[in-house]
PDB file of N, CA and C in Angstrom:
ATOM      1  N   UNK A   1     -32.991   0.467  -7.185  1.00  0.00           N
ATOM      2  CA  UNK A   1     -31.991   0.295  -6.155  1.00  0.00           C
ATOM      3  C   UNK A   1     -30.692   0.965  -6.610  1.00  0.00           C
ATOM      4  N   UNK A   2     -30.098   1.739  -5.850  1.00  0.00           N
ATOM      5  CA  UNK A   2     -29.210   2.165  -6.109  1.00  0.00           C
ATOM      6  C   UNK A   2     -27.780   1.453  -5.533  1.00  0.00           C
ATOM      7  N   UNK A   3     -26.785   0.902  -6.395  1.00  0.00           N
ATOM      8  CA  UNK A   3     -26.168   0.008  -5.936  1.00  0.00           C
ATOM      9  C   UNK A   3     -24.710   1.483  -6.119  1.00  0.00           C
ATOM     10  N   UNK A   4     -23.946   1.115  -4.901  1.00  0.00           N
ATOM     11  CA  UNK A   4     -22.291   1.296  -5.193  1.00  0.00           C
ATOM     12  C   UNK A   4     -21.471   0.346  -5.779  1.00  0.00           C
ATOM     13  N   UNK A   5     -21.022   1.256  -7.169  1.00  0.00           N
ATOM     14  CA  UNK A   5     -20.007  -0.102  -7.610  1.00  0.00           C
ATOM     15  C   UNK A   5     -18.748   0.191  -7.387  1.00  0.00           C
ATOM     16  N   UNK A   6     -18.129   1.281  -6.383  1.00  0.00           N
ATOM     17  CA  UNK A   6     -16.813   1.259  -6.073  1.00  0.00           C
ATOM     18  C   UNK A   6     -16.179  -0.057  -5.907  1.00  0.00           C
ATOM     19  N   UNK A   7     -14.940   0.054  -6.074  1.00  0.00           N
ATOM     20  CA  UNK A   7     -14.438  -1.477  -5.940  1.00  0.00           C
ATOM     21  C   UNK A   7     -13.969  -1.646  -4.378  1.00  0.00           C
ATOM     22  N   UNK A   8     -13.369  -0.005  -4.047  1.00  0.00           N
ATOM     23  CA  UNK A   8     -12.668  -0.097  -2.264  1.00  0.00           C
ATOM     24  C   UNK A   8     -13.502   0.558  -1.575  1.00  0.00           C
ATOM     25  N   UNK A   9     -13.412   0.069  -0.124  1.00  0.00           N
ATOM     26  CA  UNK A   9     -13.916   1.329   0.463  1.00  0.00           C
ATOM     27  C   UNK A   9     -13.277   2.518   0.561  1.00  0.00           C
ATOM     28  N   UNK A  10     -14.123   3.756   0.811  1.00  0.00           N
ATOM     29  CA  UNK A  10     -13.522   4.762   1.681  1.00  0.00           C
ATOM     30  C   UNK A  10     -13.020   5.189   2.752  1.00  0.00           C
ATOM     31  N   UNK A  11     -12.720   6.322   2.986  1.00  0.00           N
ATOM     32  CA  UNK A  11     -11.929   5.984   4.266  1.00  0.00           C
ATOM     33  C   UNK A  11     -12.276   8.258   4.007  1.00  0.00           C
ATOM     34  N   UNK A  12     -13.352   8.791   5.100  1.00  0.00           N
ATOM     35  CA  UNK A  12     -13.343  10.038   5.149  1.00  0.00           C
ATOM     36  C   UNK A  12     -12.233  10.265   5.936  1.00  0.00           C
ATOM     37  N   UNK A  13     -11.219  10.866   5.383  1.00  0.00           N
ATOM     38  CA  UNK A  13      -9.995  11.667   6.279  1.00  0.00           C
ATOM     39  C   UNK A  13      -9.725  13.026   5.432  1.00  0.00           C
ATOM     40  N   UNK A  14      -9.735  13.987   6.481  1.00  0.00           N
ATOM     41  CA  UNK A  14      -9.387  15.255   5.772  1.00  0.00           C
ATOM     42  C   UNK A  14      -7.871  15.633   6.475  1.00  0.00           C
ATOM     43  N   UNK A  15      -6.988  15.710   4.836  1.00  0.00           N
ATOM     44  CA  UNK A  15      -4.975  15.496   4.674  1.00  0.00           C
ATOM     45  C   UNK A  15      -5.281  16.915   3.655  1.00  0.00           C
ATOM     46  N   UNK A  16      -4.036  17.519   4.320  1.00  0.00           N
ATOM     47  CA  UNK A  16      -3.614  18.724   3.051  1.00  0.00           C
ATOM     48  C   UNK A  16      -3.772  17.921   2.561  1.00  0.00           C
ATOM     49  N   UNK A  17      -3.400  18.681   1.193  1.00  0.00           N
ATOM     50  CA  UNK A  17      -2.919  17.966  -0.173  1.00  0.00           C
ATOM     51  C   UNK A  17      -2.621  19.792  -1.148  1.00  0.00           C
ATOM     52  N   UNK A  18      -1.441  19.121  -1.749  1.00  0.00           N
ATOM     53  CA  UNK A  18      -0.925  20.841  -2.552  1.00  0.00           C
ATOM     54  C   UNK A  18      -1.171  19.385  -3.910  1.00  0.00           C
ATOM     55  N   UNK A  19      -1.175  20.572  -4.993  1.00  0.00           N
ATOM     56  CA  UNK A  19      -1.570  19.497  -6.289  1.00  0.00           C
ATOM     57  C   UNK A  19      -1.104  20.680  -7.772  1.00  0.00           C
ATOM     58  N   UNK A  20      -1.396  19.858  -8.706  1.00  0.00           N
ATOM     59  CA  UNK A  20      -1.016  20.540 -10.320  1.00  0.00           C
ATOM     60  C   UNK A  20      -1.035  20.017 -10.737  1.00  0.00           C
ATOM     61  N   UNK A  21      -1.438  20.418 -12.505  1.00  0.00           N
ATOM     62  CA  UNK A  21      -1.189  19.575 -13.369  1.00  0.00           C
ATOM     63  C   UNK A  21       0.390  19.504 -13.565  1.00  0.00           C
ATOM     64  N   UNK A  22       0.836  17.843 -14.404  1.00  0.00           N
ATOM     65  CA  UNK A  22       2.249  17.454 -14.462  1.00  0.00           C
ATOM     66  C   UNK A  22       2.422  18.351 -15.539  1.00  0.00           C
ATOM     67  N   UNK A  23       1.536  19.378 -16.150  1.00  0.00           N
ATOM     68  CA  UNK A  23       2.138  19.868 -17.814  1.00  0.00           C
ATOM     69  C   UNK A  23       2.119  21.071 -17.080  1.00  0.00           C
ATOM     70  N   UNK A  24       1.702  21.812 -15.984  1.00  0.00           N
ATOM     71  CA  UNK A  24       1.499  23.128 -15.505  1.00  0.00           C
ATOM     72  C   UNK A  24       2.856  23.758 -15.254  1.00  0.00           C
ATOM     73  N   UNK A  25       3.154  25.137 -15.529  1.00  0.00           N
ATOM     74  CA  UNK A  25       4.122  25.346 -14.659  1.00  0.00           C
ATOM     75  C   UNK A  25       4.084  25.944 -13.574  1.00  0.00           C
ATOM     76  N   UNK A  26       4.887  26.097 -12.257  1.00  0.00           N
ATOM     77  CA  UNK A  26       4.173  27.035 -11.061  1.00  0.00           C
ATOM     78  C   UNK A  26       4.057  26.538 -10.042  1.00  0.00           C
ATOM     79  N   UNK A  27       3.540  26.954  -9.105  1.00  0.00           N
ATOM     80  CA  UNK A  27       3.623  26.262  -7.594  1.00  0.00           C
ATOM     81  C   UNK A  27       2.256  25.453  -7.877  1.00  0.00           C
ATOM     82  N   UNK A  28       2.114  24.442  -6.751  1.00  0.00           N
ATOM     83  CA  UNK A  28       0.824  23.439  -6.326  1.00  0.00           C
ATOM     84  C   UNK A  28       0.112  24.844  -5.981  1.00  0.00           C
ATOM     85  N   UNK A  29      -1.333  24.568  -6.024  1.00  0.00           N
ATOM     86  CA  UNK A  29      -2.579  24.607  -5.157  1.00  0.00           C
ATOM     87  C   UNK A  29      -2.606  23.907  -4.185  1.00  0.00           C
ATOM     88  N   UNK A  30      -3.008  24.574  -3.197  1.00  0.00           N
ATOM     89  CA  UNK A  30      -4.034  23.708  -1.774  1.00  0.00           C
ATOM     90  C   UNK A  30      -5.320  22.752  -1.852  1.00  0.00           C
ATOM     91  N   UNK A  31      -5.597  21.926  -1.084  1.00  0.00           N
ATOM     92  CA  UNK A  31      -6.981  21.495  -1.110  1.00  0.00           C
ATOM     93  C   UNK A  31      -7.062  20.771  -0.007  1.00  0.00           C
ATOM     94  N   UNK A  32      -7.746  19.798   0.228  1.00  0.00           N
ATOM     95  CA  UNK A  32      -8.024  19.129   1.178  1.00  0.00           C
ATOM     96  C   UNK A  32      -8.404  17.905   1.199  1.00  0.00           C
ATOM     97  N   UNK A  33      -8.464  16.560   1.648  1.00  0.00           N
ATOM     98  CA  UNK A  33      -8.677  15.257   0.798  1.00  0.00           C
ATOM     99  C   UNK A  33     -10.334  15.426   1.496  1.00  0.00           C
ATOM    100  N   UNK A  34     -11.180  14.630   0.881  1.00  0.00           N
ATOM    101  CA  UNK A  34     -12.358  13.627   1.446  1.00  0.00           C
ATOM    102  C   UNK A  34     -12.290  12.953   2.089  1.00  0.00           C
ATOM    103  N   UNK A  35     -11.873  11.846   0.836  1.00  0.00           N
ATOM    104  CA  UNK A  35     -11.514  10.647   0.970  1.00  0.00           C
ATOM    105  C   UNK A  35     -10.288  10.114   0.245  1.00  0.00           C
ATOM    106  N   UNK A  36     -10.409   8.867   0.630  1.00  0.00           N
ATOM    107  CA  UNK A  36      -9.391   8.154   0.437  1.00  0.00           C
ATOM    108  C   UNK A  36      -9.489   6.963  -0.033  1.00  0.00           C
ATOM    109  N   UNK A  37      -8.982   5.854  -1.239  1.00  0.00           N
ATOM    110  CA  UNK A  37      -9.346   4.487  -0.899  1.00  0.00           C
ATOM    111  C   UNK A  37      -8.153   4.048  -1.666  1.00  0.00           C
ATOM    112  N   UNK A  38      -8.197   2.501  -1.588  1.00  0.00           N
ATOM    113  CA  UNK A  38      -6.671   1.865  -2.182  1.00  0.00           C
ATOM    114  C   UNK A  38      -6.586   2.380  -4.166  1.00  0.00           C
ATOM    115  N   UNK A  39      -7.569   2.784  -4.393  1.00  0.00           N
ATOM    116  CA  UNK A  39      -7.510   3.316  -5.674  1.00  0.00           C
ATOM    117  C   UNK A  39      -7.454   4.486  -6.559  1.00  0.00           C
ATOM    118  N   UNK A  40      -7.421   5.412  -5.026  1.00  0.00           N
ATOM    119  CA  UNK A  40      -7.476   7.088  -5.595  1.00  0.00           C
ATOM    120  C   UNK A  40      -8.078   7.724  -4.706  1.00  0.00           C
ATOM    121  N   UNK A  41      -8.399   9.096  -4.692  1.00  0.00           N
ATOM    122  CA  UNK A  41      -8.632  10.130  -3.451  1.00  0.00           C
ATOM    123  C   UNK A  41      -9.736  11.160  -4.230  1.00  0.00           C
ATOM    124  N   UNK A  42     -10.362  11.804  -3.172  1.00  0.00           N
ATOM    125  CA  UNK A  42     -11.102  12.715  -3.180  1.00  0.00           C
ATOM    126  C   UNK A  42     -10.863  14.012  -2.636  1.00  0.00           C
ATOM    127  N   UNK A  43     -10.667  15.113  -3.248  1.00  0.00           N
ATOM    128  CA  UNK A  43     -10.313  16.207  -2.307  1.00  0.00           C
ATOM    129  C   UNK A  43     -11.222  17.748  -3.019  1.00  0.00           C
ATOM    130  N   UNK A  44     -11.174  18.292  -1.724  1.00  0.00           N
ATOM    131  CA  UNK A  44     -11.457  19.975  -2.280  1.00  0.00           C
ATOM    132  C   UNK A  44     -10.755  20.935  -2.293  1.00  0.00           C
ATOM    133  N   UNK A  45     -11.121  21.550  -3.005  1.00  0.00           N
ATOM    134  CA  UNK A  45     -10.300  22.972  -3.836  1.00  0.00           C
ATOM    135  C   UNK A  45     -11.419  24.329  -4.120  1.00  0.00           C
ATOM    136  N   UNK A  46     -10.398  25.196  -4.363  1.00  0.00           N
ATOM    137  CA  UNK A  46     -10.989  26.159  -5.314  1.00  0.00           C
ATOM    138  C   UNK A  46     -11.012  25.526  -6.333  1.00  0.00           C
ATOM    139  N   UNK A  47     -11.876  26.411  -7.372  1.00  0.00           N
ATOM    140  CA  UNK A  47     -12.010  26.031  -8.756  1.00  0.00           C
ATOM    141  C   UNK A  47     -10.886  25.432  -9.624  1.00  0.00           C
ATOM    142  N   UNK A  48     -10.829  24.755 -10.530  1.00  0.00           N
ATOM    143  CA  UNK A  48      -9.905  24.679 -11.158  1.00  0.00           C
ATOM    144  C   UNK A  48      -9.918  24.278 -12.499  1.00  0.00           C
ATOM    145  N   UNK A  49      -9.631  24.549 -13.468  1.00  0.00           N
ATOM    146  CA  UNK A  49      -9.821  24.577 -15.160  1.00  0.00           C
ATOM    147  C   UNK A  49      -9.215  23.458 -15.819  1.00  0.00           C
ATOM    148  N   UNK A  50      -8.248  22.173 -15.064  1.00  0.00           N
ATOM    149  CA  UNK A  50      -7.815  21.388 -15.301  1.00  0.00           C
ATOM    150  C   UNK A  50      -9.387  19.984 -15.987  1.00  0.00           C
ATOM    151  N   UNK A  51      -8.635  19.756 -17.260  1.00  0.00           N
ATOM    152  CA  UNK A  51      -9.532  18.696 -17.776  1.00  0.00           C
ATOM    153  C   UNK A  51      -9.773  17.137 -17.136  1.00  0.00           C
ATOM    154  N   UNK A  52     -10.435  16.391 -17.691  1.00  0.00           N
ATOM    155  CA  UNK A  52     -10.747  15.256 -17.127  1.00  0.00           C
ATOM    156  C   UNK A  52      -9.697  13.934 -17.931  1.00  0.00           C
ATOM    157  N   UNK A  53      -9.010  13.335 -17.167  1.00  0.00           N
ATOM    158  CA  UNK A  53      -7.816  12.861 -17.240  1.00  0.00           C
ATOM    159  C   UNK A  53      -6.356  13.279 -17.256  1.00  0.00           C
ATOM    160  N   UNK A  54      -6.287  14.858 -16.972  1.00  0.00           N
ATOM    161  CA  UNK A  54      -5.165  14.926 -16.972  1.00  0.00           C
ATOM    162  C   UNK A  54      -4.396  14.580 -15.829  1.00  0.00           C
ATOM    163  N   UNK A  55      -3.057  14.533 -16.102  1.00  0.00           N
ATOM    164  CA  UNK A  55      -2.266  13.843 -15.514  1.00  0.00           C
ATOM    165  C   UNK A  55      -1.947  14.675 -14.156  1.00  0.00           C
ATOM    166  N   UNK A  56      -1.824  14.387 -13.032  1.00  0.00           N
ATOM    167  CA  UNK A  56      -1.672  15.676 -11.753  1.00  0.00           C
ATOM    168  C   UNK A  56      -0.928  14.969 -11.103  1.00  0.00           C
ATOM    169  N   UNK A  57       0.076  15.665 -10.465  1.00  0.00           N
ATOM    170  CA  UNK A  57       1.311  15.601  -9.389  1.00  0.00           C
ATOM    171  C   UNK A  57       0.193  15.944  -8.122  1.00  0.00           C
ATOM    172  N   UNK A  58       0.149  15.120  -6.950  1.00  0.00           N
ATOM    173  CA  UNK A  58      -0.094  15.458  -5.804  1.00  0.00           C
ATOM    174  C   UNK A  58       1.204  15.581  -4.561  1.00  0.00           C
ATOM    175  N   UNK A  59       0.941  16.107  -3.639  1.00  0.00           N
ATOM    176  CA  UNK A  59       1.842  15.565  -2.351  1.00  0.00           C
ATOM    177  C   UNK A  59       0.770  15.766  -1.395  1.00  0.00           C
ATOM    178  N   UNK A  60       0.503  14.822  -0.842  1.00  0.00           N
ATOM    179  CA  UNK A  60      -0.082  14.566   0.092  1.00  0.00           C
ATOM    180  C   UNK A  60       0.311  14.716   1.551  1.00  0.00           C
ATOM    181  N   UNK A  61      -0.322  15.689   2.322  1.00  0.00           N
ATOM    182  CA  UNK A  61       0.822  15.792   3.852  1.00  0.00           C
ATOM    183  C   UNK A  61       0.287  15.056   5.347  1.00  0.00           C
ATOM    184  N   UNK A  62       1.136  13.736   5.699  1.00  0.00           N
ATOM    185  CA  UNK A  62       0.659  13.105   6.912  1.00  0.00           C
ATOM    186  C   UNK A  62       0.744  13.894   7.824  1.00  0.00           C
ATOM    187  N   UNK A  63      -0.294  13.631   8.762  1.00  0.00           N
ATOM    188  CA  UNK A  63      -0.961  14.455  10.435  1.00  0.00           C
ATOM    189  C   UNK A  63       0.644  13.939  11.156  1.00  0.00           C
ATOM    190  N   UNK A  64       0.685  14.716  11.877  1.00  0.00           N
ATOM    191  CA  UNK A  64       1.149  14.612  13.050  1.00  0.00           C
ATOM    192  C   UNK A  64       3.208  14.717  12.788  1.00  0.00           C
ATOM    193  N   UNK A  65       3.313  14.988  11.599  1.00  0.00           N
ATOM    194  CA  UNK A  65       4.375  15.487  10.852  1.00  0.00           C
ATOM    195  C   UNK A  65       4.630  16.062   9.733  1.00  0.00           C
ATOM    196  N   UNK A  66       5.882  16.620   9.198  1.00  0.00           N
ATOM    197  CA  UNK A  66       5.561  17.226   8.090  1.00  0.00           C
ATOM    198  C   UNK A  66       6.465  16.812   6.647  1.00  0.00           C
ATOM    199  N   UNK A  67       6.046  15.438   7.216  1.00  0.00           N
ATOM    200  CA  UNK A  67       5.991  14.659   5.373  1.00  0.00           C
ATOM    201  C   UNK A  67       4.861  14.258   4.703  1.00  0.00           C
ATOM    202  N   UNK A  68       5.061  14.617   3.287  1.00  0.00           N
ATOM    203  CA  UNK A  68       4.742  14.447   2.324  1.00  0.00           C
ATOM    204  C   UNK A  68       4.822  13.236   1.391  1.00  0.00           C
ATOM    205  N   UNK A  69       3.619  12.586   1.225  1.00  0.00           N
ATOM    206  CA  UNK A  69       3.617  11.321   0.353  1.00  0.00           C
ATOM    207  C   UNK A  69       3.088  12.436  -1.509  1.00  0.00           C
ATOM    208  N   UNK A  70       4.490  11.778  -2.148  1.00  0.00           N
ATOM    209  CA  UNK A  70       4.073  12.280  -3.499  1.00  0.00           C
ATOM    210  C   UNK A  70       3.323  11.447  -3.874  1.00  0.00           C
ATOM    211  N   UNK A  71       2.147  11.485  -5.066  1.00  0.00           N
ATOM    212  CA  UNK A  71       1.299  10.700  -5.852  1.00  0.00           C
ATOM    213  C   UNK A  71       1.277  11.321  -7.327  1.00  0.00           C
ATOM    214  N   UNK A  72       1.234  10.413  -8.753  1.00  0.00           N
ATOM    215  CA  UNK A  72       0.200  11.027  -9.633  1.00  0.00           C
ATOM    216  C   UNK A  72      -0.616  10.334  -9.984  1.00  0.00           C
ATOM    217  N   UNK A  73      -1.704  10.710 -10.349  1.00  0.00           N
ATOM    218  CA  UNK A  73      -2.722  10.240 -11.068  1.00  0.00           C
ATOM    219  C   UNK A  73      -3.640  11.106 -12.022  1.00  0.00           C
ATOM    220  N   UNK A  74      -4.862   9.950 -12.479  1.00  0.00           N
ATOM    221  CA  UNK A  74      -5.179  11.184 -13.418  1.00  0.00           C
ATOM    222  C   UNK A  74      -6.822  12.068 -12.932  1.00  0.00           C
ATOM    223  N   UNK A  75      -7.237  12.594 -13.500  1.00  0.00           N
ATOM    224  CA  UNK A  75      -7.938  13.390 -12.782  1.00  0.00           C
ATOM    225  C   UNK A  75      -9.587  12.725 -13.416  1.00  0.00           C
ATOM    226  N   UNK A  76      -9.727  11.886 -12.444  1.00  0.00           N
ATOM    227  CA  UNK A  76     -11.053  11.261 -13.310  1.00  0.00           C
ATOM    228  C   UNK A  76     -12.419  12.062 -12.966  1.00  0.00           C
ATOM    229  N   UNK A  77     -12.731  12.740 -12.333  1.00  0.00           N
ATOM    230  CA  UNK A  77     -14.387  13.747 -12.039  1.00  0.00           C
ATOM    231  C   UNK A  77     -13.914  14.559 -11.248  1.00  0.00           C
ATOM    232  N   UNK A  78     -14.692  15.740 -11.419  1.00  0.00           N
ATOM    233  CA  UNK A  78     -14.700  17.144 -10.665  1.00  0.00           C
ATOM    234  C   UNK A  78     -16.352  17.455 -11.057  1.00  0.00           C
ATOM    235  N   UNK A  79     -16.356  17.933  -9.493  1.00  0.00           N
ATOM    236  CA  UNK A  79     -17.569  18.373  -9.405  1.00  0.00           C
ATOM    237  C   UNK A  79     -18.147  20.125  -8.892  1.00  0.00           C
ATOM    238  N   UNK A  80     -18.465  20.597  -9.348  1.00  0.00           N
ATOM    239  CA  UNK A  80     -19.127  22.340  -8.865  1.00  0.00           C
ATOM    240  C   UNK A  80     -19.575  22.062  -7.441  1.00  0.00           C
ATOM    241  N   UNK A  81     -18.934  23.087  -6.309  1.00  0.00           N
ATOM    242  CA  UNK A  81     -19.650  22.376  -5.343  1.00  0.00           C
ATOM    243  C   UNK A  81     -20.487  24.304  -5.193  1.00  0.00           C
ATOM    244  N   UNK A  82     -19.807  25.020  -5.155  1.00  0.00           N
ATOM    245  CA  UNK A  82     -20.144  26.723  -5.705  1.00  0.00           C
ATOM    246  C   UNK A  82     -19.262  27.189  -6.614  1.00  0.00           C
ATOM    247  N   UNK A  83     -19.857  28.628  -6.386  1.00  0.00           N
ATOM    248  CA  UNK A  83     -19.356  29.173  -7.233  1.00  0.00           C
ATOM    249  C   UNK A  83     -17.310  29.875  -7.295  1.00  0.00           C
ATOM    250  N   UNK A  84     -17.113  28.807  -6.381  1.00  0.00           N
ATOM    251  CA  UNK A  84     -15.516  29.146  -6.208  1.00  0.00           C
ATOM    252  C   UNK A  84     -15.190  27.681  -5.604  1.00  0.00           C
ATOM    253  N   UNK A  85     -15.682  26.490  -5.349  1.00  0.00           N
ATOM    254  CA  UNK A  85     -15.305  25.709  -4.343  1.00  0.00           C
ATOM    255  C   UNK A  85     -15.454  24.190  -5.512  1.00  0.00           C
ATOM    256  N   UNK A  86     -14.539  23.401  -5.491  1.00  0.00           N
ATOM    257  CA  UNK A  86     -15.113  22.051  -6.531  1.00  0.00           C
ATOM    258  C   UNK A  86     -14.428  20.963  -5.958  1.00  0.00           C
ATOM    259  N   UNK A  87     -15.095  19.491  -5.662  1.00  0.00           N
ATOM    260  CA  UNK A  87     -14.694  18.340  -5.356  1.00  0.00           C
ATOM    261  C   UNK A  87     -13.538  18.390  -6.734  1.00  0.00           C
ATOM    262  N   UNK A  88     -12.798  17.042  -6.484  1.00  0.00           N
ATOM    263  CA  UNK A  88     -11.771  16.715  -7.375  1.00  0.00           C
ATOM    264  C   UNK A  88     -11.515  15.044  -7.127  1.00  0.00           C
ATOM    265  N   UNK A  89     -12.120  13.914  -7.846  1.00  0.00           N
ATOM    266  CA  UNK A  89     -11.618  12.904  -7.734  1.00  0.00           C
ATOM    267  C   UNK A  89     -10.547  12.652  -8.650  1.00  0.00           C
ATOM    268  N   UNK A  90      -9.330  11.756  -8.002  1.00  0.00           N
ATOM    269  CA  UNK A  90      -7.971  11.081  -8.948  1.00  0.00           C
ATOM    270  C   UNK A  90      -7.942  10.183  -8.267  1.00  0.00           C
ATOM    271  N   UNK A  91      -7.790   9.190  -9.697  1.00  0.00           N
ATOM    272  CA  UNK A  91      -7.312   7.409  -9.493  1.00  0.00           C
ATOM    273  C   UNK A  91      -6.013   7.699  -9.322  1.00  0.00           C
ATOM    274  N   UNK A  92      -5.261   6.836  -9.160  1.00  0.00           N
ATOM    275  CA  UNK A  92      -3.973   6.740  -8.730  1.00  0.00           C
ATOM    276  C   UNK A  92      -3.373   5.787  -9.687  1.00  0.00           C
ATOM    277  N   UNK A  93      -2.216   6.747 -10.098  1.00  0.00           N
ATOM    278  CA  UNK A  93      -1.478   6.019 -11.209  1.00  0.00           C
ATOM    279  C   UNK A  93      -0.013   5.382 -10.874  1.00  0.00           C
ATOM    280  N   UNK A  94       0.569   6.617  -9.996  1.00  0.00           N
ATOM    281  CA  UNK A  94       1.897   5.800  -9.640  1.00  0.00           C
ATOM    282  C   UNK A  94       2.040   6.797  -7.971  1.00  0.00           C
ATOM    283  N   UNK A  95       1.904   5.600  -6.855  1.00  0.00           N
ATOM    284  CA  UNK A  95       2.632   6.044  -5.854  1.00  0.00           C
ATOM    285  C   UNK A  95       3.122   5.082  -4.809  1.00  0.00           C
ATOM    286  N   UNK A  96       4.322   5.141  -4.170  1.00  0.00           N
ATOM    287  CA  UNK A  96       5.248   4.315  -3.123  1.00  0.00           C
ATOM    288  C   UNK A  96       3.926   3.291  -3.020  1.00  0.00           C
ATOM    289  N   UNK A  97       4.130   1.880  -2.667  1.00  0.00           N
ATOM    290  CA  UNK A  97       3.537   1.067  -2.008  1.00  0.00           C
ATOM    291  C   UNK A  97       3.171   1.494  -0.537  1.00  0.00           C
ATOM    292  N   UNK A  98       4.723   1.667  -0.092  1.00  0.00           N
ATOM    293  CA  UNK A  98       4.688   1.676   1.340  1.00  0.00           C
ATOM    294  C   UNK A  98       4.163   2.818   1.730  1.00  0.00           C
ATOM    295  N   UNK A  99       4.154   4.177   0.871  1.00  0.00           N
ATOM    296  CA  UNK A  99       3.265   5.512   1.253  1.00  0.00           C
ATOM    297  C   UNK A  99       1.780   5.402   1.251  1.00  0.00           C
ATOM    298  N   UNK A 100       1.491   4.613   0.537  1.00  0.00           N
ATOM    299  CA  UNK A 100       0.333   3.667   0.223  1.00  0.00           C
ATOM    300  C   UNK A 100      -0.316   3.583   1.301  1.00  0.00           C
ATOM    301  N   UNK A 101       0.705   2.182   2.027  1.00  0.00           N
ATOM    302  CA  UNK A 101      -0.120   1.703   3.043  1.00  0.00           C
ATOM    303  C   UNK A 101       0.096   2.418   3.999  1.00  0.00           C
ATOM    304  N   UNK A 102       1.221   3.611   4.189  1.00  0.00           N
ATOM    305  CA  UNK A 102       0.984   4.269   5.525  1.00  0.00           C
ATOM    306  C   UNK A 102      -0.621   5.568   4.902  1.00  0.00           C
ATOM    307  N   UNK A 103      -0.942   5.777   4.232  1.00  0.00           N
ATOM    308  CA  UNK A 103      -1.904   6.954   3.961  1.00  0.00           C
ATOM    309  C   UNK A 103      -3.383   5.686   4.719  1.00  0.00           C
ATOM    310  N   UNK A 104      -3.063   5.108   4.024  1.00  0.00           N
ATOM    311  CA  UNK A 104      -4.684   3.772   4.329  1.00  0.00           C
ATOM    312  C   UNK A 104      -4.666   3.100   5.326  1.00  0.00           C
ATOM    313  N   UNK A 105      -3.468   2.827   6.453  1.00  0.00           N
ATOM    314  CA  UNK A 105      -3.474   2.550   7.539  1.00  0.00           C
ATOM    315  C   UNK A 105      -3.810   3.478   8.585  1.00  0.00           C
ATOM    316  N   UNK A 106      -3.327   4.964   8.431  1.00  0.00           N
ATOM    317  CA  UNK A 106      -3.597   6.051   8.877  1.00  0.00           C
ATOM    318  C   UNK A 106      -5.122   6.099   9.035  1.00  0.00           C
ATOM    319  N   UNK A 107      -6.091   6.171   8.039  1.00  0.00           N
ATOM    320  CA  UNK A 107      -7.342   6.424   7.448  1.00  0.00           C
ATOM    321  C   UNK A 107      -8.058   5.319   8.106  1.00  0.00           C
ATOM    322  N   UNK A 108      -7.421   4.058   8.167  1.00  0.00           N
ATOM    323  CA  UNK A 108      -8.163   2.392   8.821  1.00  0.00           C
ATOM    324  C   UNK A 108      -8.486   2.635  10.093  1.00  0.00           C
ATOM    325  N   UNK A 109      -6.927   3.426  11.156  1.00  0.00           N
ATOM    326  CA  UNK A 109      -7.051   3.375  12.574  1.00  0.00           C
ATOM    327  C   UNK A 109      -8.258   5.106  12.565  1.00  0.00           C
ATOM    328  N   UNK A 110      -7.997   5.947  11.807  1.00  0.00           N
ATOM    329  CA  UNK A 110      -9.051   7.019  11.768  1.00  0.00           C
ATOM    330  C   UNK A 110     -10.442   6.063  12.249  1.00  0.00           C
ATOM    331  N   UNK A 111     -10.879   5.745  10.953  1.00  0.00           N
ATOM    332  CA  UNK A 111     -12.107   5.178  10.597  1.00  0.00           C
ATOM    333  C   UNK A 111     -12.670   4.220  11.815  1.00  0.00           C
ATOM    334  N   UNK A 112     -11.969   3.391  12.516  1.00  0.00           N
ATOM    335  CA  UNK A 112     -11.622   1.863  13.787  1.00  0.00           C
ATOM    336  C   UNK A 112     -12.134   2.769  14.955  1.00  0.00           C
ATOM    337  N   UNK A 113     -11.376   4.424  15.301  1.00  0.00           N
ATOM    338  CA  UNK A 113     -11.941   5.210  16.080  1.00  0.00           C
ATOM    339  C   UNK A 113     -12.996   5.692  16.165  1.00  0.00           C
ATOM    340  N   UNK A 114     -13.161   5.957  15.179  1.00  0.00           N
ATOM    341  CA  UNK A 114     -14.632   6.983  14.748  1.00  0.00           C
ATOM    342  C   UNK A 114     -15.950   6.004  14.715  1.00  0.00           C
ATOM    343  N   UNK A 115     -15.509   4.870  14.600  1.00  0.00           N
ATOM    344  CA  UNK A 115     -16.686   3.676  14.994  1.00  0.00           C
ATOM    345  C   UNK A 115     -16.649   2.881  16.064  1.00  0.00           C
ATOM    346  N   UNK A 116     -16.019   2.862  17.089  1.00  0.00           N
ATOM    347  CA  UNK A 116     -15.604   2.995  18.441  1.00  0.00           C
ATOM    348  C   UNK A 116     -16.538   3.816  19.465  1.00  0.00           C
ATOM    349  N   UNK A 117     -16.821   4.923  18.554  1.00  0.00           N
ATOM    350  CA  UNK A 117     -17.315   6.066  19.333  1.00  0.00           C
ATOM    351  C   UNK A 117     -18.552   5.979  20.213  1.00  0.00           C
TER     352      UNK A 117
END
């Protein structure tokens, strides 16, 4: 049996997201989220050479305007998805409460719709 031991759910919403490592110098990269849950995010990218735990600056950009929720966390799995394209999971180490709950409230009424359907 294959059990999930996530602790939150997910929440599939696809949010820019520009990102870097906190030791990098240079502009963010692009990507795109997965997911989402009260403990960290999922997103895609091009490739990227960054190790497993390092520390990454996100900004995350809400729909329907053009702010940005900053996040960091650390970079817990990356996955090959080809040969230019790689998932990127990060736990979440430090971001706003209240950016918090607007990213996961956003993602709740997403999710409330999409099972509505």
């Amino acid at each position: 049996m294959n059990e999930d031991r996530r602790k939150f759910l997910r929440f599939d919403i696809p949010l820019d997201v520009k990102f870097k490592s906190s030791i990098a110098a240079g502009n963010h990269s692009k990507g795109t989220t997965v997911n989402i849950s009260r403990s960290g995010l999922c997103f895609e990218a091009k490739k990227l050479d960054y190790k497993l735990n390092d520390l990454m600056e996100l900004k995350v950009k809400m729909p329907k305007n053009d702010d940005y929720i900053s996040v960091t966390g650390d970079l817990a799995w990356k996955e090959e998805i080809n040969d230019s394209r790689c998932l990127v999971g990060i736990t979440f180490r430090e971001i706003d409460i209240e950016a918090k709950n607007h990213i996961l409230d956003h993602a709740y009424n997403a999710w409330l719709l999409n099972l509505r359907r």
